[in-house]
C-alpha atoms as a PDB file:
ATOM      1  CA  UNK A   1       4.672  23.373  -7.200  1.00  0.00           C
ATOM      2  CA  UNK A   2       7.573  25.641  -8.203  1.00  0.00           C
ATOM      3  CA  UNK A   3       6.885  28.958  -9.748  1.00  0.00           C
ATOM      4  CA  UNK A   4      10.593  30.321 -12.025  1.00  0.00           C
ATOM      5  CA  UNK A   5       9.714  34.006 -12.753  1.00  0.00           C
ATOM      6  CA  UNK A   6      13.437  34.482 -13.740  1.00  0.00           C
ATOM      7  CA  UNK A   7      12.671  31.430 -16.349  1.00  0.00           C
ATOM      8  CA  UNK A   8       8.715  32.303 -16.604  1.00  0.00           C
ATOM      9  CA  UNK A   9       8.369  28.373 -16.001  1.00  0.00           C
ATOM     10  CA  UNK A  10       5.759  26.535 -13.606  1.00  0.00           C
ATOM     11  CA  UNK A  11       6.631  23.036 -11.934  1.00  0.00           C
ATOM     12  CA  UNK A  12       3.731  20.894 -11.622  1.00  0.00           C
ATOM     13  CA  UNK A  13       5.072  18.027  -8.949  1.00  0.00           C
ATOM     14  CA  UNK A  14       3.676  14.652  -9.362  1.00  0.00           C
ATOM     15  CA  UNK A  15       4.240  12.104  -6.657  1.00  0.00           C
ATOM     16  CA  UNK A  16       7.203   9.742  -6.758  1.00  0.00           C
ATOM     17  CA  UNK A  17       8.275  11.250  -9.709  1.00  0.00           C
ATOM     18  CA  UNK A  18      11.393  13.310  -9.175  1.00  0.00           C
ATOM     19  CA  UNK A  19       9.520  16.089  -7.814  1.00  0.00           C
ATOM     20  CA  UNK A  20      11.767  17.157  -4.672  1.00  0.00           C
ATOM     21  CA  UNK A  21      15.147  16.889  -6.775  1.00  0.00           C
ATOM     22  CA  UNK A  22      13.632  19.066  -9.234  1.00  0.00           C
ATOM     23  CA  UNK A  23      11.947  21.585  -6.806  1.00  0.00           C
ATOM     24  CA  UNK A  24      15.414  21.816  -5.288  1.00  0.00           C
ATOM     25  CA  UNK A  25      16.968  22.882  -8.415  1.00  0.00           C
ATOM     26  CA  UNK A  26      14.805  24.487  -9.191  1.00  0.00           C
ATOM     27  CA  UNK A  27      15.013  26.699  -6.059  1.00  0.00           C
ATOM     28  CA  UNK A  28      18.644  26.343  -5.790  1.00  0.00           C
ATOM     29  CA  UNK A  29      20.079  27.225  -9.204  1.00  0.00           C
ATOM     30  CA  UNK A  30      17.391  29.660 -10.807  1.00  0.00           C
ATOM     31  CA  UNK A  31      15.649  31.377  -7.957  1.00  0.00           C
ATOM     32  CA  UNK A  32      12.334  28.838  -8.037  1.00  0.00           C
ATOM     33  CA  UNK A  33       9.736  29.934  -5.120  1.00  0.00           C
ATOM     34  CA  UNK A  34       7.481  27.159  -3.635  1.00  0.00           C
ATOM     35  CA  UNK A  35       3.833  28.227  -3.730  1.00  0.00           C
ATOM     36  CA  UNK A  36       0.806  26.331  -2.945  1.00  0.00           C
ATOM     37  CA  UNK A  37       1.456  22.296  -1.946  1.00  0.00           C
ATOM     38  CA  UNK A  38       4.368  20.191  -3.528  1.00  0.00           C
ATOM     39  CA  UNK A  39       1.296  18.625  -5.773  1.00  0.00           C
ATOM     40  CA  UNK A  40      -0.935  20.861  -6.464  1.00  0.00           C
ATOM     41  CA  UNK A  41      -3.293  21.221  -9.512  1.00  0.00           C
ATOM     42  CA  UNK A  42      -2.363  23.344 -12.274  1.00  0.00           C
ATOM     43  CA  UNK A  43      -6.200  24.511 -11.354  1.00  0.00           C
ATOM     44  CA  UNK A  44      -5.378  25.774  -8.029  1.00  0.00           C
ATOM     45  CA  UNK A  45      -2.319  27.893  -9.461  1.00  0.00           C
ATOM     46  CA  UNK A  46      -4.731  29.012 -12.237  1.00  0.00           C
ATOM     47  CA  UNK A  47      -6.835  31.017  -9.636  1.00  0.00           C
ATOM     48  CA  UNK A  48      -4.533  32.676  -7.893  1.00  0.00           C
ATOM     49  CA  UNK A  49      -1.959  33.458 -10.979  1.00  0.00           C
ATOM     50  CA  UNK A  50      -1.668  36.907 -12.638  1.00  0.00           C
ATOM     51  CA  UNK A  51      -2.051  37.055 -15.764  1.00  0.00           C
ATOM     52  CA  UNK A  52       1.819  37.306 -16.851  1.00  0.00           C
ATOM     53  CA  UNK A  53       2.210  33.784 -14.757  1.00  0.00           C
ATOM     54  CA  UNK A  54      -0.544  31.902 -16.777  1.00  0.00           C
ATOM     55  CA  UNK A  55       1.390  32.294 -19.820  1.00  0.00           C
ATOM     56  CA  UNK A  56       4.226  30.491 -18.202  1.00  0.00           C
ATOM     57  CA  UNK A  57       5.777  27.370 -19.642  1.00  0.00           C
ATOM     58  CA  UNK A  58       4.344  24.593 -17.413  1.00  0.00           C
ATOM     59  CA  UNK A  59       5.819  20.776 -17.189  1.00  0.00           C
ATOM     60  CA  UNK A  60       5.565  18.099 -15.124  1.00  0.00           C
ATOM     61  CA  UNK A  61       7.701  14.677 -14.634  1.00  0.00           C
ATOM     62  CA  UNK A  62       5.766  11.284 -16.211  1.00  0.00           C
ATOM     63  CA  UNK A  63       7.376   7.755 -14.794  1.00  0.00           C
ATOM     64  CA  UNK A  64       6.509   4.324 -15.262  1.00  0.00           C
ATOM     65  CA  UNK A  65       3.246   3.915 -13.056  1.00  0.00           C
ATOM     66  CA  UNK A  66       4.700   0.030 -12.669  1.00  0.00           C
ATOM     67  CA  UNK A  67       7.651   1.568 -10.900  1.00  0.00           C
ATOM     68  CA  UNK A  68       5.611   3.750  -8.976  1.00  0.00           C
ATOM     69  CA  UNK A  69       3.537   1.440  -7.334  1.00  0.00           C
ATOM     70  CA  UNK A  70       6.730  -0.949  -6.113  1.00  0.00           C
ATOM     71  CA  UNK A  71       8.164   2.670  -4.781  1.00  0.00           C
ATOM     72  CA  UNK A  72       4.439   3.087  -2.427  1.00  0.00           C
ATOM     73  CA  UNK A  73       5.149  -0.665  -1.229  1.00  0.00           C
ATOM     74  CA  UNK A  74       8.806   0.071  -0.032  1.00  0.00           C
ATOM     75  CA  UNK A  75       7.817   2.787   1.096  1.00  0.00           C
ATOM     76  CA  UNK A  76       5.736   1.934   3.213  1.00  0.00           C
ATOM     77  CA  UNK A  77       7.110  -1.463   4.302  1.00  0.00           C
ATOM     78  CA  UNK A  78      10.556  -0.047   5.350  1.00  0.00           C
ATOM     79  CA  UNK A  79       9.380   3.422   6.758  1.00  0.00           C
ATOM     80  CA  UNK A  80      12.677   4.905   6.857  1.00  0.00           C
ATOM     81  CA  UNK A  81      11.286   8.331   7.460  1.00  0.00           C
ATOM     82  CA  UNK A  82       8.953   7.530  10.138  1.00  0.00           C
ATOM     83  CA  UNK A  83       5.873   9.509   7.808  1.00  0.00           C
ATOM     84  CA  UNK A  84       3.072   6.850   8.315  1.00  0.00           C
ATOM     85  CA  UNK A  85       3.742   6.261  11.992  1.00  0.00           C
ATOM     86  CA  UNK A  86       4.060   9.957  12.575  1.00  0.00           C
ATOM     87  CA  UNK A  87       0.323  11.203  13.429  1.00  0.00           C
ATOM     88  CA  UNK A  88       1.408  14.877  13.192  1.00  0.00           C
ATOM     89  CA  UNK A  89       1.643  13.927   9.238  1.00  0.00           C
ATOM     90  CA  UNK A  90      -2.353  12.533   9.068  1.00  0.00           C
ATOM     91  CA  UNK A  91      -4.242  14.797   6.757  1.00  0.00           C
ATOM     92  CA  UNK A  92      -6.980  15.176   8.835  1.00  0.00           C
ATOM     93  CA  UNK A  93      -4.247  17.010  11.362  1.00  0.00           C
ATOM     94  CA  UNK A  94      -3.058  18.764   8.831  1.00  0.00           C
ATOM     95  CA  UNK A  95      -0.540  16.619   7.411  1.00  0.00           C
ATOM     96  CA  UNK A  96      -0.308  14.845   3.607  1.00  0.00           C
ATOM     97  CA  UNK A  97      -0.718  11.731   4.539  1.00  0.00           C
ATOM     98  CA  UNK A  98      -4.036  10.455   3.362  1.00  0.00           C
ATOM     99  CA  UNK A  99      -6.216   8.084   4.837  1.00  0.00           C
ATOM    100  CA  UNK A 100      -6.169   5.684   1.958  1.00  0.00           C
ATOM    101  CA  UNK A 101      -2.780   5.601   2.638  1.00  0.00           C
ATOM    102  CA  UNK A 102      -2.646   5.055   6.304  1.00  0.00           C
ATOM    103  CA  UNK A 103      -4.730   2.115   5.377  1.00  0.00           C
ATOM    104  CA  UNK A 104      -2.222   0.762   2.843  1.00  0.00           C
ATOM    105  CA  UNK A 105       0.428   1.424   5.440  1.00  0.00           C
ATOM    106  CA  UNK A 106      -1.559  -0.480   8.020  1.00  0.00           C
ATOM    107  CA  UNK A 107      -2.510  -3.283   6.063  1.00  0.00           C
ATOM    108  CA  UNK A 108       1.348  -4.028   5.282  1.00  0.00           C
ATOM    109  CA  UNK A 109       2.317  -3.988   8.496  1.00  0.00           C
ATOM    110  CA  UNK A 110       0.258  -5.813  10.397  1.00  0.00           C
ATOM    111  CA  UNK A 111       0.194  -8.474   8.318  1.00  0.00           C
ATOM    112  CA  UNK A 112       3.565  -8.435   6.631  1.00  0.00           C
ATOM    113  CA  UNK A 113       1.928  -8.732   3.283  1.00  0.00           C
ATOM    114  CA  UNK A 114       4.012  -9.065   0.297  1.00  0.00           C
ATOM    115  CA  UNK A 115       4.116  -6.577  -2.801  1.00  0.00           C
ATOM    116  CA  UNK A 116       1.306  -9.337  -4.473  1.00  0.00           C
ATOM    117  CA  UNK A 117      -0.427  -9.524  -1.591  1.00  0.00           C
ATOM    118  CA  UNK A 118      -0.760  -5.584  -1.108  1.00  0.00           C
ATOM    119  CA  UNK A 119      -1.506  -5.056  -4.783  1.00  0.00           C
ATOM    120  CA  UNK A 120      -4.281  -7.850  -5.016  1.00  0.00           C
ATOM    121  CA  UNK A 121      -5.572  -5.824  -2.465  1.00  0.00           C
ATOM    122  CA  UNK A 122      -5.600  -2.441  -3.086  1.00  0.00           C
ATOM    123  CA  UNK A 123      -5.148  -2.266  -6.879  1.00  0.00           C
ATOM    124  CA  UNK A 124      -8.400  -3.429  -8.749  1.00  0.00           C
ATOM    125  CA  UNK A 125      -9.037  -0.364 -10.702  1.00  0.00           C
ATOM    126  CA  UNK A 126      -7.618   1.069 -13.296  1.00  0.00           C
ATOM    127  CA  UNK A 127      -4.457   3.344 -12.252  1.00  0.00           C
ATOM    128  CA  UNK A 128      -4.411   6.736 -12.728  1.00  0.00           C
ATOM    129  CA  UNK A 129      -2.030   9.933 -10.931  1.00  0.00           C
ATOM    130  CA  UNK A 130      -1.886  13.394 -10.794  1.00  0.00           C
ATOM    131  CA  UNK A 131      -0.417  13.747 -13.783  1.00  0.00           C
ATOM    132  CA  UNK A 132      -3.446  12.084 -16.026  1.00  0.00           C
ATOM    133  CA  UNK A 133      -5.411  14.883 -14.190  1.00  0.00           C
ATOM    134  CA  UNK A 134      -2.838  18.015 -15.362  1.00  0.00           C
ATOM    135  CA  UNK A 135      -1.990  16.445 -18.881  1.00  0.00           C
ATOM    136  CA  UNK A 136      -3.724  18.792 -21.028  1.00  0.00           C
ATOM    137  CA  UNK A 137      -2.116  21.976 -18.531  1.00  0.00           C
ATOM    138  CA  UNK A 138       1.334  21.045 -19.333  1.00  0.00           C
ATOM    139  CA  UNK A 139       3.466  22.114 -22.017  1.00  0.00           C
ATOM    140  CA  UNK A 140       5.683  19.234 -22.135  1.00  0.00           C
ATOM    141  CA  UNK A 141       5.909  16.001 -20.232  1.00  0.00           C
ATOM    142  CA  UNK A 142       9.662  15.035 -19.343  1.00  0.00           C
ATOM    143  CA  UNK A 143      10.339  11.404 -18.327  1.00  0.00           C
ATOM    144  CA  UNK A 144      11.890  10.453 -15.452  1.00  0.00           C
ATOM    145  CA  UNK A 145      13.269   7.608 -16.967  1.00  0.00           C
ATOM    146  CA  UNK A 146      15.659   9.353 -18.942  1.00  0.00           C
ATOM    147  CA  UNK A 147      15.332  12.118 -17.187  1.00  0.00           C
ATOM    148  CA  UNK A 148      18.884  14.243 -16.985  1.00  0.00           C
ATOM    149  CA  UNK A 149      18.848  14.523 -20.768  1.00  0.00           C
ATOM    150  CA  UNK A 150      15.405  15.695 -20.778  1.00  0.00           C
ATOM    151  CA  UNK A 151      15.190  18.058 -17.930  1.00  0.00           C
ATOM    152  CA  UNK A 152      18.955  19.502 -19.327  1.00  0.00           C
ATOM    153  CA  UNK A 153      17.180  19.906 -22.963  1.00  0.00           C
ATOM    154  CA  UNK A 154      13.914  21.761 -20.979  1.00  0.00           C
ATOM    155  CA  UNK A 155      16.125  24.490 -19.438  1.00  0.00           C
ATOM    156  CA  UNK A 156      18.478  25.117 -22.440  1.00  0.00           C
ATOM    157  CA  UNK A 157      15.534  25.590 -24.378  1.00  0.00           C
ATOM    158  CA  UNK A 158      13.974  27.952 -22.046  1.00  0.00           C
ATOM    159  CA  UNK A 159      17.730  29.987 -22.097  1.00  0.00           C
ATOM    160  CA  UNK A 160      19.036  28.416 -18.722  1.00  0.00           C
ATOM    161  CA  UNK A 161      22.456  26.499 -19.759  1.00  0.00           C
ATOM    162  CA  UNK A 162      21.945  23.884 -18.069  1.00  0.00           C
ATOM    163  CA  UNK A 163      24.454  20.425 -18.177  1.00  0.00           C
ATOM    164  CA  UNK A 164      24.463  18.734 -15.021  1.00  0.00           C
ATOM    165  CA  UNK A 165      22.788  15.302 -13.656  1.00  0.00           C
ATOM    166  CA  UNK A 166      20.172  15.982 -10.745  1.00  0.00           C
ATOM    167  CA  UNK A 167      20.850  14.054  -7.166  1.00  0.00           C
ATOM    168  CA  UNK A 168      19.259  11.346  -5.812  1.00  0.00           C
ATOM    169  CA  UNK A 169      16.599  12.598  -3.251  1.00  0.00           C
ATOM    170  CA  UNK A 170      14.185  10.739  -2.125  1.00  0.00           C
ATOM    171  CA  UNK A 171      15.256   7.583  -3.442  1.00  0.00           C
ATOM    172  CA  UNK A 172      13.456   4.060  -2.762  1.00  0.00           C
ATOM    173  CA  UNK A 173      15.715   1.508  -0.278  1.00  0.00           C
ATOM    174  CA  UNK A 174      15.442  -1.870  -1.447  1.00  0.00           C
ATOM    175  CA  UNK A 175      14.241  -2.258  -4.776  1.00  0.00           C
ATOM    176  CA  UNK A 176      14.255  -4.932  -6.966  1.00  0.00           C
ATOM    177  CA  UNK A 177      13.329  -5.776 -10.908  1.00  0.00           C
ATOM    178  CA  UNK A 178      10.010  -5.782 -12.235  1.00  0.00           C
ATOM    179  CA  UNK A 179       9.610 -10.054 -12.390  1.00  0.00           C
ATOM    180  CA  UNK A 180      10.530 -10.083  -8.280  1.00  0.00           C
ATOM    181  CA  UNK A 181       7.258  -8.015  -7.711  1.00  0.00           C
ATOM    182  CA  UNK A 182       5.018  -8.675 -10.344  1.00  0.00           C
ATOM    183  CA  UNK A 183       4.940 -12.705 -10.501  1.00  0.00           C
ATOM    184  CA  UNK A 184       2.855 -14.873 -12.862  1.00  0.00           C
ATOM    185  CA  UNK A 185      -0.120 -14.445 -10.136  1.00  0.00           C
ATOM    186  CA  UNK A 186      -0.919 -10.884 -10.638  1.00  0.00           C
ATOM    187  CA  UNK A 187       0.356 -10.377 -14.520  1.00  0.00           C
ATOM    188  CA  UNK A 188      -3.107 -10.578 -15.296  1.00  0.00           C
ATOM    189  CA  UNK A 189      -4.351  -7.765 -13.099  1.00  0.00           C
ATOM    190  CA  UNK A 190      -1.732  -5.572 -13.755  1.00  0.00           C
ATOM    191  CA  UNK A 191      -2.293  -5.631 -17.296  1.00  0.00           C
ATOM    192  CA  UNK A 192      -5.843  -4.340 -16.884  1.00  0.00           C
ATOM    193  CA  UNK A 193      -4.622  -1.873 -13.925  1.00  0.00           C
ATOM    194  CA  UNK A 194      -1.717  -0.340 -16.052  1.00  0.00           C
ATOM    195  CA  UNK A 195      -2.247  -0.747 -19.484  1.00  0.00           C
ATOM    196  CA  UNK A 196      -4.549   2.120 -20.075  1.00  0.00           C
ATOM    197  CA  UNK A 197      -1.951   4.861 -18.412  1.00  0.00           C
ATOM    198  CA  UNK A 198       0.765   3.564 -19.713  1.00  0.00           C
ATOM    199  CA  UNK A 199      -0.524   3.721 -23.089  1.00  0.00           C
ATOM    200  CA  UNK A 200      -1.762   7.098 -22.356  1.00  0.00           C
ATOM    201  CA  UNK A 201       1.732   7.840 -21.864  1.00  0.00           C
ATOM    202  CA  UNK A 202       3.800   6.317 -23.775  1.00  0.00           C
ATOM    203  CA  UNK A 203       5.128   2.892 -21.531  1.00  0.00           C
ATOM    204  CA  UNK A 204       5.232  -0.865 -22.649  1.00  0.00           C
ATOM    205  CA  UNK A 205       3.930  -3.440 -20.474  1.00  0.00           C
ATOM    206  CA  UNK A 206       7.462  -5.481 -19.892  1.00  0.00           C
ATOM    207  CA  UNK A 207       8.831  -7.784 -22.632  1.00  0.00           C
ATOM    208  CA  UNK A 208       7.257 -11.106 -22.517  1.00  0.00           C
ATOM    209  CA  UNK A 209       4.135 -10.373 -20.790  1.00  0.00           C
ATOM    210  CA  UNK A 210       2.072 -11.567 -24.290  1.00  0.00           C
ATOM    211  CA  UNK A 211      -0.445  -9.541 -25.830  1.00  0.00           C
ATOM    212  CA  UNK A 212      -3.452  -9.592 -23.396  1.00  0.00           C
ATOM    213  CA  UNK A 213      -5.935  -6.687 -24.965  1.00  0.00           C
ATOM    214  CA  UNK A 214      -7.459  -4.467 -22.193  1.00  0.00           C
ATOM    215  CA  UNK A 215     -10.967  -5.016 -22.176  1.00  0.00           C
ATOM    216  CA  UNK A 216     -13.357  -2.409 -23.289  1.00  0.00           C
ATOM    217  CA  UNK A 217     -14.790  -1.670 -19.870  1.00  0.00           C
ATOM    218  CA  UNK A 218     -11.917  -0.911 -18.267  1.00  0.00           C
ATOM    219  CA  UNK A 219     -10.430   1.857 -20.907  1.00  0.00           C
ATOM    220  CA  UNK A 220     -14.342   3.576 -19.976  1.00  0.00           C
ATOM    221  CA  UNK A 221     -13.534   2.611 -16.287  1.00  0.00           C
ATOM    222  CA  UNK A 222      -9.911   4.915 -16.724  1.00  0.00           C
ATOM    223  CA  UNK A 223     -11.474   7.694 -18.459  1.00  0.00           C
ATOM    224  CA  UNK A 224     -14.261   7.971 -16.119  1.00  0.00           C
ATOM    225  CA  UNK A 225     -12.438   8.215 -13.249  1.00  0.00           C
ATOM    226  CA  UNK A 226     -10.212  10.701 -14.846  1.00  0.00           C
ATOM    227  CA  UNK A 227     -13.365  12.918 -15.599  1.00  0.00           C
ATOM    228  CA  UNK A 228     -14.438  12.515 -11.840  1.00  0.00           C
ATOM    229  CA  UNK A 229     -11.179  13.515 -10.303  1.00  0.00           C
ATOM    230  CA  UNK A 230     -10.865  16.893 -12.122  1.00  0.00           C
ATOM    231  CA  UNK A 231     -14.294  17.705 -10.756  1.00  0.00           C
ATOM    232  CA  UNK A 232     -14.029  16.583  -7.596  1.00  0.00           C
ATOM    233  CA  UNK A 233     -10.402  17.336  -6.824  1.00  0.00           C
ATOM    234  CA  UNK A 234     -10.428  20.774  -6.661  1.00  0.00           C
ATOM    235  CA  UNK A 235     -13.025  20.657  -3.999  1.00  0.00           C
ATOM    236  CA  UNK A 236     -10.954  18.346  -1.990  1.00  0.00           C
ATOM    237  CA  UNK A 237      -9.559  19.609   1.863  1.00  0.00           C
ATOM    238  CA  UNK A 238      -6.795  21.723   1.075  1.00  0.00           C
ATOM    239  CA  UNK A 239      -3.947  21.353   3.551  1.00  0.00           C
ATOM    240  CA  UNK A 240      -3.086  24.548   4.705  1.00  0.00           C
ATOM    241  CA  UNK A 241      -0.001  24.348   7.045  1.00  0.00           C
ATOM    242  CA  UNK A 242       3.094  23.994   5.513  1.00  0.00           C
ATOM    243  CA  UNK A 243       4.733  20.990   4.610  1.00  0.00           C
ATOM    244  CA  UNK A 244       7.481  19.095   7.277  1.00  0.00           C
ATOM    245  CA  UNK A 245      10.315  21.804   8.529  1.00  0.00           C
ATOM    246  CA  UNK A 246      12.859  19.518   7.797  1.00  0.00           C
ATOM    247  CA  UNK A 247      12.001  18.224   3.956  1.00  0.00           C
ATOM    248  CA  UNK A 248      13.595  19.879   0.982  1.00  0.00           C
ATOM    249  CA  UNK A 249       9.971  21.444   0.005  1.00  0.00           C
ATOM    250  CA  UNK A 250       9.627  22.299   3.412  1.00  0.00           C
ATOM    251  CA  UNK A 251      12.506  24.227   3.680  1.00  0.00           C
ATOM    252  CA  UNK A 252      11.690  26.373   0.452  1.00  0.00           C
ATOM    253  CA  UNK A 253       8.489  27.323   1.751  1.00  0.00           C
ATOM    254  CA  UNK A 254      10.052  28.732   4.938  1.00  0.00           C
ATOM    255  CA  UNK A 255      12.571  30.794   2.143  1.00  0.00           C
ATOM    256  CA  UNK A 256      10.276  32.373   0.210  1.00  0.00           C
END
């Protein structure tokens, strides 16, 4: 989360969704300060604000949850980072890496398992983020699809001229089009996991996928577990040390 007194703008991060290019711009170019965790809930921020901050303009980056999900797998698989063998990272020593996805991590690896494999697995319920959670806090929603244009358009509006294309940080190794990863054998299922998001937020399933309807019970599944996770998250473990030395967020923590 990135607070922009000079721009009275708040940064909501959402995972895999541009977050650490924008943080570092943010930092870098109009005197952002990192406070709280790189995802935090607009919630969190809420209680500790003044009252000057919560008038802030707030936004947060939406992507294509179908994306997002390949992103976790290759992630994962390839490890480049050495995060999910690291057990400094583990949440419950302090780290961000959750157990869920240790598990995830795990499961991969041991058994090789391909992106079908791993999703048949581990994706049965409707998909939601961090993002479904902070909708209503955010004063616009920029898309990291076409996101340059939109982030540019943000800050120009807020008085920042702004013209330039943000880096590639973070970016996934070895990524291929949607039909590699989601094959005839899970269209089904990810039509009832994605649907309801994506409709949420704007996103077509892909071109040629038919018109499958989302059943009733799963639209109630989405919402409910939306409802749960703004009452419960709050009240999750908070991490408290900061994050790695050596990541981009890391190091504007340690600037402040």
């Amino acid at each position: 989360m990135i607070l922009v007194h000079k721009l009275k703008l708040l940064f909501i991060g959402i995972p895999y969704s541009a977050s650490t290019a924008i943080s570092k711009d943010l930092h870098k170019n109009y005197g952002g300060k990192a406070i709280l965790r790189k995802h935090s809930l607009y919630s969190e921020f809420d209680e500790i604000a003044s009252k000057a901050e919560k008038e802030y303009y707030v936004f947060a980056v939406k992507r294509n949850p179908m994306d997002i999900v390949i992103s976790i797998y290759e992630k994962m698989k390839n490890d480049s980072k050495g995060n999910f063998t690291n057990l400094n990272l583990l949440e419950k020593n302090g780290g961000h890496i959750s157990k869920r996805q240790r598990k995830h991590y795990l499961f991969i690896r041991k058994n090789n398992a391909s992106f079908q494999e791993y999703f048949k697995k581990f994706y049965r319920l409707p998909y939601t983020s961090v993002l479904a959670i902070v909708k209503n806090d955010c004063d616009r929603i920029i898309s990291f699809e076409n996101l340059d244009d939109e982030y540019n358009v943000l800050l120009n509006d807020l008085g920042a001229v702004s013209n330039h294309k943000m880096p590639k940080i973070n970016q996934t190794k070895g990524k291929h089009d949607f039909d590699y990863y989601y094959t005839d054998e899970i269209k089904s299922q990810a039509i009832q996991v994605f649907a309801p998001y994506m409709k949420d937020f704007g996103y077509q399933m892909p071109k040629g996928w038919g018109g499958k309807k989302i059943r009733l019970h799963i639209k109630l599944i989405y919402r409910l577990i939306i409802y749960f996770k703004k009452i419960i998250y709050p009240f999750r473990s908070k991490i408290k040390r900061k994050s790695v030395e050596n990541s981009v967020y890391g190091k504007i923590q340690r600037s402040n």
